[in-house]
Protein backbone atom coordinates (compact mmCIF):
# COMPACT_ATOMS: atom_id res chain seq x y z
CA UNK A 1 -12.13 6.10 7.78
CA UNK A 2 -15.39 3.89 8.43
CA UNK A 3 -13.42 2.37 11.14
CA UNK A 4 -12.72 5.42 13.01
CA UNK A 5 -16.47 6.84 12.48
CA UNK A 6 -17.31 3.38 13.99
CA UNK A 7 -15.06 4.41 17.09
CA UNK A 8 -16.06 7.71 17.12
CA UNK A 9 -20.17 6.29 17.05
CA UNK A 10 -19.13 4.48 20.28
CA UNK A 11 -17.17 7.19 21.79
CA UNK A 12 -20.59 9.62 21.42
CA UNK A 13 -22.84 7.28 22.41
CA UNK A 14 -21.31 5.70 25.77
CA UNK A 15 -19.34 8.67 27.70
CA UNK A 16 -17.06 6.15 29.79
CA UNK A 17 -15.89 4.21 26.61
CA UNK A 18 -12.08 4.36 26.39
CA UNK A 19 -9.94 5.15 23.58
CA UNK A 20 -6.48 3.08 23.19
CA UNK A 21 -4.95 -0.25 24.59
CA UNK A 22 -4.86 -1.08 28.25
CA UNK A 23 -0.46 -1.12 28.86
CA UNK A 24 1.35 -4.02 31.09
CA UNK A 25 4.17 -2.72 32.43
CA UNK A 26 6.75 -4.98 32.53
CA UNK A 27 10.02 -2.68 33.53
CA UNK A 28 10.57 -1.30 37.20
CA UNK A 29 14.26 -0.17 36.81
CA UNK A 30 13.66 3.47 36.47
CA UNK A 31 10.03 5.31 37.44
CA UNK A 32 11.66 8.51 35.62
CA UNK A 33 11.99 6.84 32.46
CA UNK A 34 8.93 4.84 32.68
CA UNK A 35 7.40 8.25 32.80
CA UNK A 36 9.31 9.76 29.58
CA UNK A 37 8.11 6.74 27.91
CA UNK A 38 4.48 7.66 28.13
CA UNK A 39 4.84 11.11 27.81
CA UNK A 40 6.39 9.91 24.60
CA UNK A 41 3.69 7.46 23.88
CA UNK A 42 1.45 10.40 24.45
CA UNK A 43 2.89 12.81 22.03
CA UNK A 44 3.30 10.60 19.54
CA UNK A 45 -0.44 9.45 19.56
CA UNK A 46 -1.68 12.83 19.32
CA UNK A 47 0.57 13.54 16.62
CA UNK A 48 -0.65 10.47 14.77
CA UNK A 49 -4.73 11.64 15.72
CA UNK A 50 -3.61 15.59 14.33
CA UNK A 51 -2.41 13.97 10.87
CA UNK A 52 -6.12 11.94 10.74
CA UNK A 53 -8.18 14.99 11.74
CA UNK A 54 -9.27 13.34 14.74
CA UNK A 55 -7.68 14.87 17.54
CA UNK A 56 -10.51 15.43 19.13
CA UNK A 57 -10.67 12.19 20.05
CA UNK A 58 -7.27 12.43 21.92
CA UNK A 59 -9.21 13.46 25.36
CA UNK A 60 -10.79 10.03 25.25
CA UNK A 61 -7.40 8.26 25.28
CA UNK A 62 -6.72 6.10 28.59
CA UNK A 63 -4.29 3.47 28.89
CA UNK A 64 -4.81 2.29 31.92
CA UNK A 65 -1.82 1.01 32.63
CA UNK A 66 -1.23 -2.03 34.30
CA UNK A 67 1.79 -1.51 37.11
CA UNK A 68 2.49 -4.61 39.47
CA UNK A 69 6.24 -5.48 40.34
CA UNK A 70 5.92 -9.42 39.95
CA UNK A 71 5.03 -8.34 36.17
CA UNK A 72 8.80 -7.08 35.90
CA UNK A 73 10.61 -9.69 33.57
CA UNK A 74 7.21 -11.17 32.44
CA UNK A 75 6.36 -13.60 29.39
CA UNK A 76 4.03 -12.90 26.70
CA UNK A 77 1.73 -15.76 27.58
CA UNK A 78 1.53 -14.22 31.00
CA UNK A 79 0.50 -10.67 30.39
CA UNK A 80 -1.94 -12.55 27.90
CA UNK A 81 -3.52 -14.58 31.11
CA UNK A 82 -3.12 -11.73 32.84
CA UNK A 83 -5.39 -9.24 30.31
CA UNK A 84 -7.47 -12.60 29.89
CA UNK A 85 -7.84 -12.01 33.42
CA UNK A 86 -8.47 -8.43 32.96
CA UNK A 87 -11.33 -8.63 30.45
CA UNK A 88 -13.12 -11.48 32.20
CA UNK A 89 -13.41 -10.09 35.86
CA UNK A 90 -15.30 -6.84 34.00
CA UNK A 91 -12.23 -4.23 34.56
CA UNK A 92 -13.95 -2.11 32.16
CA UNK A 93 -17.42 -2.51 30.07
CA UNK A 94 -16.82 -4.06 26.43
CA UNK A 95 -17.94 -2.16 23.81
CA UNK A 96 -17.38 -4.33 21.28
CA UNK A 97 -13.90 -2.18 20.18
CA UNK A 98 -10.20 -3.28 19.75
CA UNK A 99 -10.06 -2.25 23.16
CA UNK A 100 -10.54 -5.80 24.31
CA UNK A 101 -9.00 -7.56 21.85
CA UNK A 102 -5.78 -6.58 22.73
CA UNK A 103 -3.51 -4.84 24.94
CA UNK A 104 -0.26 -3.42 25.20
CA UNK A 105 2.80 -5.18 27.18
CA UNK A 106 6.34 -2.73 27.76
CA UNK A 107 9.37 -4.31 28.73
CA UNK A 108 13.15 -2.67 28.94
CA UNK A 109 13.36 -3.52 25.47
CA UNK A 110 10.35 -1.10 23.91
CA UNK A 111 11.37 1.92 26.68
CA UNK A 112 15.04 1.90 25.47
CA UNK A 113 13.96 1.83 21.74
CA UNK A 114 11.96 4.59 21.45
CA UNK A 115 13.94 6.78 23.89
CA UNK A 116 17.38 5.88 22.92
CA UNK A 117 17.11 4.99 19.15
CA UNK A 118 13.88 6.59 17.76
CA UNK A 119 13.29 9.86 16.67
CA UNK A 120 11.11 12.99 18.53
CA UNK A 121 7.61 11.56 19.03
CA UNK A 122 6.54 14.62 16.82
CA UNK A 123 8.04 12.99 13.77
CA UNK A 124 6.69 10.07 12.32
CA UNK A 125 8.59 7.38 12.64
CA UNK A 126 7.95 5.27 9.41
CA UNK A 127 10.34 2.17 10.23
CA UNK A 128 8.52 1.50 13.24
CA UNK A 129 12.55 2.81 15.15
CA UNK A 130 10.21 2.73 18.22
CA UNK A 131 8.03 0.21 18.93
CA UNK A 132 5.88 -1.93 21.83
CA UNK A 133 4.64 -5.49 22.29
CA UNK A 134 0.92 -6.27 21.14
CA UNK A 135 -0.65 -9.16 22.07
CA UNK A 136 -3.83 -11.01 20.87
CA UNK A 137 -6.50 -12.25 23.96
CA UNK A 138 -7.94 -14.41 21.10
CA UNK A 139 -6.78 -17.56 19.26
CA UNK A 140 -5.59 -15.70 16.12
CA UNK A 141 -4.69 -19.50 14.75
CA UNK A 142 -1.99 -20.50 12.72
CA UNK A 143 -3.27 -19.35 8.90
CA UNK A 144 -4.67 -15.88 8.00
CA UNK A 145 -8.32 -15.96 7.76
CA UNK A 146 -8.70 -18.38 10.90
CA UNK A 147 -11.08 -17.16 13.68
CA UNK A 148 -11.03 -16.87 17.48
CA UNK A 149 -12.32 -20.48 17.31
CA UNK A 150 -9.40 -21.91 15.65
CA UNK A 151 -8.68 -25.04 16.99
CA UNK A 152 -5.05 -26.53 15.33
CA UNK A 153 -5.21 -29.59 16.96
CA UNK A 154 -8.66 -30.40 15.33
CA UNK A 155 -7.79 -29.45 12.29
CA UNK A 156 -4.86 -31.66 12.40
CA UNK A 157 -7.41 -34.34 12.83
CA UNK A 158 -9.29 -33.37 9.75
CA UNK A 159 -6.27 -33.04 7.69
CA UNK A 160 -5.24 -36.94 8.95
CA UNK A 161 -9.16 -38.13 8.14
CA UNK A 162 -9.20 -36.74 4.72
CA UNK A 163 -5.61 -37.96 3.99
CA UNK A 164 -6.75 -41.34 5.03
CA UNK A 165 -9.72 -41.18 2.58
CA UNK A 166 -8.07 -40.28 -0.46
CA UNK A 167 -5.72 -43.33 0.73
CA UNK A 168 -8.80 -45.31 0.72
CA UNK A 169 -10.27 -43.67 -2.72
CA UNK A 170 -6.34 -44.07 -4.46
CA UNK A 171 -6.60 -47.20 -3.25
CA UNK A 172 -10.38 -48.29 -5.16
CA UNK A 173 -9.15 -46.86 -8.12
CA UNK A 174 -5.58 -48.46 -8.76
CA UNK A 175 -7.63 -51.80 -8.44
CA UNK A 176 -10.48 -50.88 -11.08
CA UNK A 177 -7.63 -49.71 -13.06
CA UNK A 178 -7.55 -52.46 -16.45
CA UNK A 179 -3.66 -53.39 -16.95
CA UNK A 180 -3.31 -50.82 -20.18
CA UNK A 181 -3.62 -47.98 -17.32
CA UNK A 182 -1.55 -49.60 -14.95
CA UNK A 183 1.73 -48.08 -15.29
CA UNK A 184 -0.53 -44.29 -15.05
CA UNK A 185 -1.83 -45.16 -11.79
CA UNK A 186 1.53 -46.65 -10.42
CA UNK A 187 3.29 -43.51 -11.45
CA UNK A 188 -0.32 -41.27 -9.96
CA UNK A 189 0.50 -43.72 -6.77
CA UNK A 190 4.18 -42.61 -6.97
CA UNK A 191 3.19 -38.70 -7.01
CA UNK A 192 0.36 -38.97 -4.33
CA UNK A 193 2.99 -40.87 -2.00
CA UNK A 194 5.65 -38.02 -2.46
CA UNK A 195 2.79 -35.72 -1.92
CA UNK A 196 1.56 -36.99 1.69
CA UNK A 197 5.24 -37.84 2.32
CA UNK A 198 5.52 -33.58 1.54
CA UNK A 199 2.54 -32.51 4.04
CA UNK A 200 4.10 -35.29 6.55
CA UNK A 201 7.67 -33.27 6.50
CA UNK A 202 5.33 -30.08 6.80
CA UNK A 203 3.54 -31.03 9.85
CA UNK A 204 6.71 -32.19 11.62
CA UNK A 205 8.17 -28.68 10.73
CA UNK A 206 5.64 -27.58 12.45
CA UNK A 207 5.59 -29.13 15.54
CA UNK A 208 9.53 -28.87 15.37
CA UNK A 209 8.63 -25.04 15.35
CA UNK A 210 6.45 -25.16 18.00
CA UNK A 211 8.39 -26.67 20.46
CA UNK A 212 11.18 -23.59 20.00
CA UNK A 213 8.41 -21.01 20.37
CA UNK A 214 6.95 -19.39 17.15
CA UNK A 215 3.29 -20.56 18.11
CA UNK A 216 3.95 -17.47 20.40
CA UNK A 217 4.19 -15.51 17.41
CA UNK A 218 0.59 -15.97 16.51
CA UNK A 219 -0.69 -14.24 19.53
CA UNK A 220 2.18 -11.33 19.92
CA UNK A 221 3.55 -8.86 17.70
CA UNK A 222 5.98 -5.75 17.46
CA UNK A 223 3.90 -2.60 16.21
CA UNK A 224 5.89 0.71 15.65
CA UNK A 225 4.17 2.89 18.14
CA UNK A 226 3.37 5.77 15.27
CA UNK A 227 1.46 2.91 13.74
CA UNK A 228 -0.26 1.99 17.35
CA UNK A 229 -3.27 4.41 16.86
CA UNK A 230 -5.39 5.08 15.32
CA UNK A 231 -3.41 2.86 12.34
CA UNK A 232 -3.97 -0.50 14.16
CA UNK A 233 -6.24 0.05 16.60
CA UNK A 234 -8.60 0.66 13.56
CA UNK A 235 -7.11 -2.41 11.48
CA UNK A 236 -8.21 -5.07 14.64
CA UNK A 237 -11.69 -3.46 14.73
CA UNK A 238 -11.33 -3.82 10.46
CA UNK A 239 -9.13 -5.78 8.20
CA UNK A 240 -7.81 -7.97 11.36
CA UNK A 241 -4.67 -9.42 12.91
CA UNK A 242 -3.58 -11.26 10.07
CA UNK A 243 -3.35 -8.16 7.81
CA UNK A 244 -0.85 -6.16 10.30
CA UNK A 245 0.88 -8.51 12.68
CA UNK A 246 4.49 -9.14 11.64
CA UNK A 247 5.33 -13.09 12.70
CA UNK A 248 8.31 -13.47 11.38
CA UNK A 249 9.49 -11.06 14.21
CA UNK A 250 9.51 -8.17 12.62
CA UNK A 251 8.09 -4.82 13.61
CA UNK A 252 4.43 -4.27 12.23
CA UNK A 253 4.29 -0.96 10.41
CA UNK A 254 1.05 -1.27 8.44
């Protein structure tokens, strides 16, 4: 709870901080069911606020959503320019919450599950049935742990360097090496080859990955939208991205 007392400090002390995600809309097809899907957002949130004892803090909920027909059909990298956008033109003061860390985008997809396949937005919906996009305005990096300063291609670099001195230092040794130890370090050699030759393969599985899209999966996630908030909204201001965010595709229901 000292993440929510955190939000709550925030709430109290600046009157036109904002509870919840700013929403892209990404679907035009049908205004009436746009509108069921945030009266079911809606319920569902307050629901999830009632179970924590917090409803309260429902009044403070605003999720200033985004509508602009050129966003219908839009990719994930381009609602992230566009909230990139967002945050660094000053649309709202940052308070230092999840707020602006990440936002919300809805396409056909997210309206259709959670009003044609999940269940009344007073239940809780533990398999995440229903569930929206979440994407990252930071560089959440490839590895859990990595910061918003994360930069893969420079770490490639240091991977290479340090690979190319323990060449260098295999290298020193095998010739120091007397002729009784000679068949250890050829067979040392032998493993430390089949070693790089391992992190080589790695690498190119990685770019291999990258060029069919995953990298996309460190910045955007499914989140089951009875997990939305408080659960995660409190884990990005807590624990992180890394501790929620399902990249293998699957919907996040922390």
């Amino acid at each position: 709870m000292a993440a929510i007392e955190r939000l709550r400090a925030i709430l109290e002390a600046y009157p036109d901080a904002k509870l919840g995600f700013v929403i892209y809309r990404c679907t035009y097809a049908d205004d009436t069911k746009w509108d069921d899907f945030m009266a079911y957002l809606n319920a569902s949130t307050r629901r999830q606020l009632v179970d924590d004892g917090i409803e309260d803090l429902f009044t403070r909920i605003d999720w200033n959503v985004q509508e602009d027909p050129r966003l219908s059909g839009a990719s994930k990298e381009e609602i992230r320019q566009e909230f990139r956008k967002w945050i660094k033109e000053g649309g709202e003061v940052d308070y230092a919450t999840p707020r602006h860390h990440a936002c919300v985008m809805v396409d056909q997809e997210c309206v259709d599950s959670a009003l044609k396949h999940a269940p009344p937005p007073e239940e809780f919906d533990r398999f995440g049935v229903g569930w929206v996009y979440l994407i990252s305005s930071m560089n959440e990096g490839r590895k859990p742990g990595y910061d918003s300063d994360y930069d893969e291609d420079e770490d490639k670099e240091d991977e290479e360097d340090e690979e190319d001195e323990e060449d260098e230092e295999d290298e020193e040794d095998e010739e120091e090496d007397d002729d009784e130890k000679e068949n250890v370090g050829e067979k040392k050699g032998e493993e430390e080859r089949q070693d790089h030759k391992s992190e080589d393969n790695k690498r190119e599985e990685l770019r291999a990955e990258d060029n069919e899209g995953p990298r996309d999966k460190l910045f955007y996630t499914r989140v089951g939208i009875s997990y939305l908030l408080p659960r995660v909204y409190t884990m990005l201001d807590g624990s992180g991205w890394h501790n929620f965010a399902g990249v293998d595709g699957s919907v996040a229901v922390p």
